[in-house]
N, C-alpha and C. Protein backbone atom coordinates (compact mmCIF):
# COMPACT_ATOMS: atom_id res chain seq x y z
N UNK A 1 -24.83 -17.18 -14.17
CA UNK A 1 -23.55 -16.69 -13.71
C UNK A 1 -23.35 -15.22 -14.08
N UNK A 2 -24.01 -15.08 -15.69
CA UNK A 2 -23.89 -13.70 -16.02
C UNK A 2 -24.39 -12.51 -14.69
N UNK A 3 -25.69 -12.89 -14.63
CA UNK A 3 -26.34 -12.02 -13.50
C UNK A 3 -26.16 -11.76 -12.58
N UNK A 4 -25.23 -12.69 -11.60
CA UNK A 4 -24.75 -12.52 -10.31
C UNK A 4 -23.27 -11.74 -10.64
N UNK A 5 -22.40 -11.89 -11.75
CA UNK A 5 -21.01 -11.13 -12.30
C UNK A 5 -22.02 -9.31 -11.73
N UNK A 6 -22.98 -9.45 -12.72
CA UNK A 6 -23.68 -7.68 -13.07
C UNK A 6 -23.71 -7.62 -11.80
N UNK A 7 -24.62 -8.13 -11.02
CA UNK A 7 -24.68 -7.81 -9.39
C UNK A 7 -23.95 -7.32 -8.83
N UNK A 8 -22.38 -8.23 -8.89
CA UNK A 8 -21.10 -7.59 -8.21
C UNK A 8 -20.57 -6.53 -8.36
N UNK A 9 -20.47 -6.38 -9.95
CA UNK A 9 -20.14 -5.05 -10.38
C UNK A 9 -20.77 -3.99 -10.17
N UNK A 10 -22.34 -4.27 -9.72
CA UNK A 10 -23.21 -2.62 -9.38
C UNK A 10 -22.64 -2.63 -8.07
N UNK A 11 -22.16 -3.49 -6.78
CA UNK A 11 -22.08 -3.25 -5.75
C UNK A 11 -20.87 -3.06 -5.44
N UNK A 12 -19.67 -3.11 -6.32
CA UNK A 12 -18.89 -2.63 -6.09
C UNK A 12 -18.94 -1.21 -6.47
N UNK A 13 -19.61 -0.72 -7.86
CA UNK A 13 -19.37 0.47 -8.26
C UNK A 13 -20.31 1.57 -6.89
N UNK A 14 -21.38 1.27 -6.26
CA UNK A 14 -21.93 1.62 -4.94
C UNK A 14 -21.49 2.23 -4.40
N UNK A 15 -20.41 0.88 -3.99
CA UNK A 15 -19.20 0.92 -3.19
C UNK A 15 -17.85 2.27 -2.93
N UNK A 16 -17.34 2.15 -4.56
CA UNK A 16 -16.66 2.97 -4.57
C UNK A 16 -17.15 4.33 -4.55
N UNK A 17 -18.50 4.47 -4.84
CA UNK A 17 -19.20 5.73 -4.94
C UNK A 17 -19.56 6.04 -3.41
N UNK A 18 -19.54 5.87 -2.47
CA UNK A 18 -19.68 5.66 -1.11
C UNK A 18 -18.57 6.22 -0.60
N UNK A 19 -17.45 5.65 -1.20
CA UNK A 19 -16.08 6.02 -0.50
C UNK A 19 -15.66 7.71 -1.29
N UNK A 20 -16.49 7.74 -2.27
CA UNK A 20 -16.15 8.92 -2.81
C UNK A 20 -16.51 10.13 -1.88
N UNK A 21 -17.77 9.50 -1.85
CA UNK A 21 -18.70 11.11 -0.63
C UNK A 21 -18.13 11.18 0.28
N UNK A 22 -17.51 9.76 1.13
CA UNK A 22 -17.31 9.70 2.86
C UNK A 22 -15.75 10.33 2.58
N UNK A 23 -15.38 10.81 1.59
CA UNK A 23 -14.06 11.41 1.31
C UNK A 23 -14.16 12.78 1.29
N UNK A 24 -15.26 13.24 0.21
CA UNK A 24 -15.53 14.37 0.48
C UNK A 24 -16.03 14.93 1.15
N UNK A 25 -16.96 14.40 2.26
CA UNK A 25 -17.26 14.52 4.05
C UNK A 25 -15.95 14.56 4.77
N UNK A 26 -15.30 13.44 4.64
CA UNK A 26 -13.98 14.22 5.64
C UNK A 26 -13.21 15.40 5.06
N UNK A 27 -12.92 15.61 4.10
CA UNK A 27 -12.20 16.41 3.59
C UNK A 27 -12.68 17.72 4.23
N UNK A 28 -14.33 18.09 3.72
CA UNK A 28 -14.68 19.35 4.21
C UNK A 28 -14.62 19.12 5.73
N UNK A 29 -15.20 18.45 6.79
CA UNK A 29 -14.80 18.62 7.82
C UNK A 29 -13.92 18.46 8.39
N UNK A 30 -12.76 18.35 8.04
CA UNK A 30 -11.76 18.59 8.48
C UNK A 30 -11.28 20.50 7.86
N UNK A 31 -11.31 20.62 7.24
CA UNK A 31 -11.25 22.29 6.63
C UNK A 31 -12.41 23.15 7.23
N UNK A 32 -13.70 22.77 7.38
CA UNK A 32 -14.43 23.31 8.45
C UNK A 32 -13.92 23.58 9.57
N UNK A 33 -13.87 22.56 10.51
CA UNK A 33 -13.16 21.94 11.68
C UNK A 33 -12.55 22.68 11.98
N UNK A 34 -11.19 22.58 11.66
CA UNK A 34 -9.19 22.86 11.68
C UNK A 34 -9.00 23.13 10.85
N UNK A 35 -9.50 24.71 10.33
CA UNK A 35 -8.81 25.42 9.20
C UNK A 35 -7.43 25.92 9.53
N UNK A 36 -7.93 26.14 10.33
CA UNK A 36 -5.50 26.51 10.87
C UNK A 36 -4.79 25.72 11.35
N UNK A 37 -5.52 24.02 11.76
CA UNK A 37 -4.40 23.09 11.92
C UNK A 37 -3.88 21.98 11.08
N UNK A 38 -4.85 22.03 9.63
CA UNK A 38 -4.49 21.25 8.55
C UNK A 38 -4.64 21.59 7.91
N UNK A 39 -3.42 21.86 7.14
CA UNK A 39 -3.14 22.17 5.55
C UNK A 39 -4.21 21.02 4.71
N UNK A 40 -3.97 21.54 3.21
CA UNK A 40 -4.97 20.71 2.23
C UNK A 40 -4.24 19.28 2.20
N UNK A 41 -2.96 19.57 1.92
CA UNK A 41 -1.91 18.49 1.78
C UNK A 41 -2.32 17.45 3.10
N UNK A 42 -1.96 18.15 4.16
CA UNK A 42 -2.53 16.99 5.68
C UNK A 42 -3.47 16.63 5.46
N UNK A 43 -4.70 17.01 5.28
CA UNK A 43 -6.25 16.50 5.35
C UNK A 43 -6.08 15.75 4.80
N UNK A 44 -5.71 15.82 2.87
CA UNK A 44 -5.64 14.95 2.28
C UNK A 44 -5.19 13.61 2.46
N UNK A 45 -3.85 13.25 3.04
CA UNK A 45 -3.27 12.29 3.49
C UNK A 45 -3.58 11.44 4.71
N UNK A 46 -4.61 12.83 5.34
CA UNK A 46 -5.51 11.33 6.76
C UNK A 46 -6.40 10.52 5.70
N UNK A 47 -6.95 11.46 4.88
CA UNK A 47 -8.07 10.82 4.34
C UNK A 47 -7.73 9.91 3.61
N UNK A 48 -6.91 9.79 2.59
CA UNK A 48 -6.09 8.79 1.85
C UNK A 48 -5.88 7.48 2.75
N UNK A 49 -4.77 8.10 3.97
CA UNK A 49 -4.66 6.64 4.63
C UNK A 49 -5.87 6.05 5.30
N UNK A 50 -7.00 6.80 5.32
CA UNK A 50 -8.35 6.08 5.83
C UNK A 50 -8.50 5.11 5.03
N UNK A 51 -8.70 5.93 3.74
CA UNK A 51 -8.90 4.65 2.59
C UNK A 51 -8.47 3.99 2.32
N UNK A 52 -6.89 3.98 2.33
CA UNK A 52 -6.66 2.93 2.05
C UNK A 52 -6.59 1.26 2.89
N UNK A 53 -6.63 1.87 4.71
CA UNK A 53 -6.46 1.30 5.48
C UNK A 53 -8.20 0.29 5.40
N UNK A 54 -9.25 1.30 4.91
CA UNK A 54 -10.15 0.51 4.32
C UNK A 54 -10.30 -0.79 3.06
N UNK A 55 -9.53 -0.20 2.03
CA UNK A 55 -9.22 -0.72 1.33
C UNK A 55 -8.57 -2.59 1.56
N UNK A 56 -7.76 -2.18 2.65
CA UNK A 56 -7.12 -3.46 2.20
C UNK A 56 -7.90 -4.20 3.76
N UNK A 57 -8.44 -3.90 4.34
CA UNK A 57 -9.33 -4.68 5.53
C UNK A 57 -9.97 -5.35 4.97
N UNK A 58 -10.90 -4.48 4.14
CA UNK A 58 -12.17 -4.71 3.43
C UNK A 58 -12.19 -5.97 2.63
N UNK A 59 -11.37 -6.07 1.97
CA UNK A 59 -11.21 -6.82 0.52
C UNK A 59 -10.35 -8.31 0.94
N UNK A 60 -11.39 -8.90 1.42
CA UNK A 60 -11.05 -10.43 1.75
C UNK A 60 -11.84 -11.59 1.15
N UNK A 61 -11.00 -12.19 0.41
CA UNK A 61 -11.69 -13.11 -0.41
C UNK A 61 -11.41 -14.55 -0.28
C-alpha cells in the first residue's frame, strides 16, 4: 500500500510541476503575443482561471 501512496504522490507532484511550466508558457505568450492588449494583471487572471477551471475538472474521484 506504502508503494502505490509514493506513486501517487510522485504523480501528482509531476503534475503540479506541469501546470507550473504550462503557466509560465501562457504567461510569456500572452506578453509576447499582446503586449498592448494585456496588462500583467489580465494575463495573469486568464491564466489563473485556466487553472483553476483545470483544477476542478480534473480532480474526480
Amino acid at each position: 500500500m506504502e508503494a502505490e501512496v509514493d506513486k501517487l504522490e510522485l504523480m501528482f507532484q509531476k503534475a503540479e510541476s506541469d501546470l507550473d511550466y504550462i503557466q509560465y508558457r501562457l504567461e510569456y505568450e500572452i506578453k509576447t503575443n499582446h503586449p498592448d492588449s494585456a496588462s500583467e494583471t489580465e494575463s495573469h487572471s486568464v491564466v489563473q482561471t485556466g487553472v483553476q477551471w483545470h483544477d476542478h475538472g480534473s480532480l474526480q474521484l
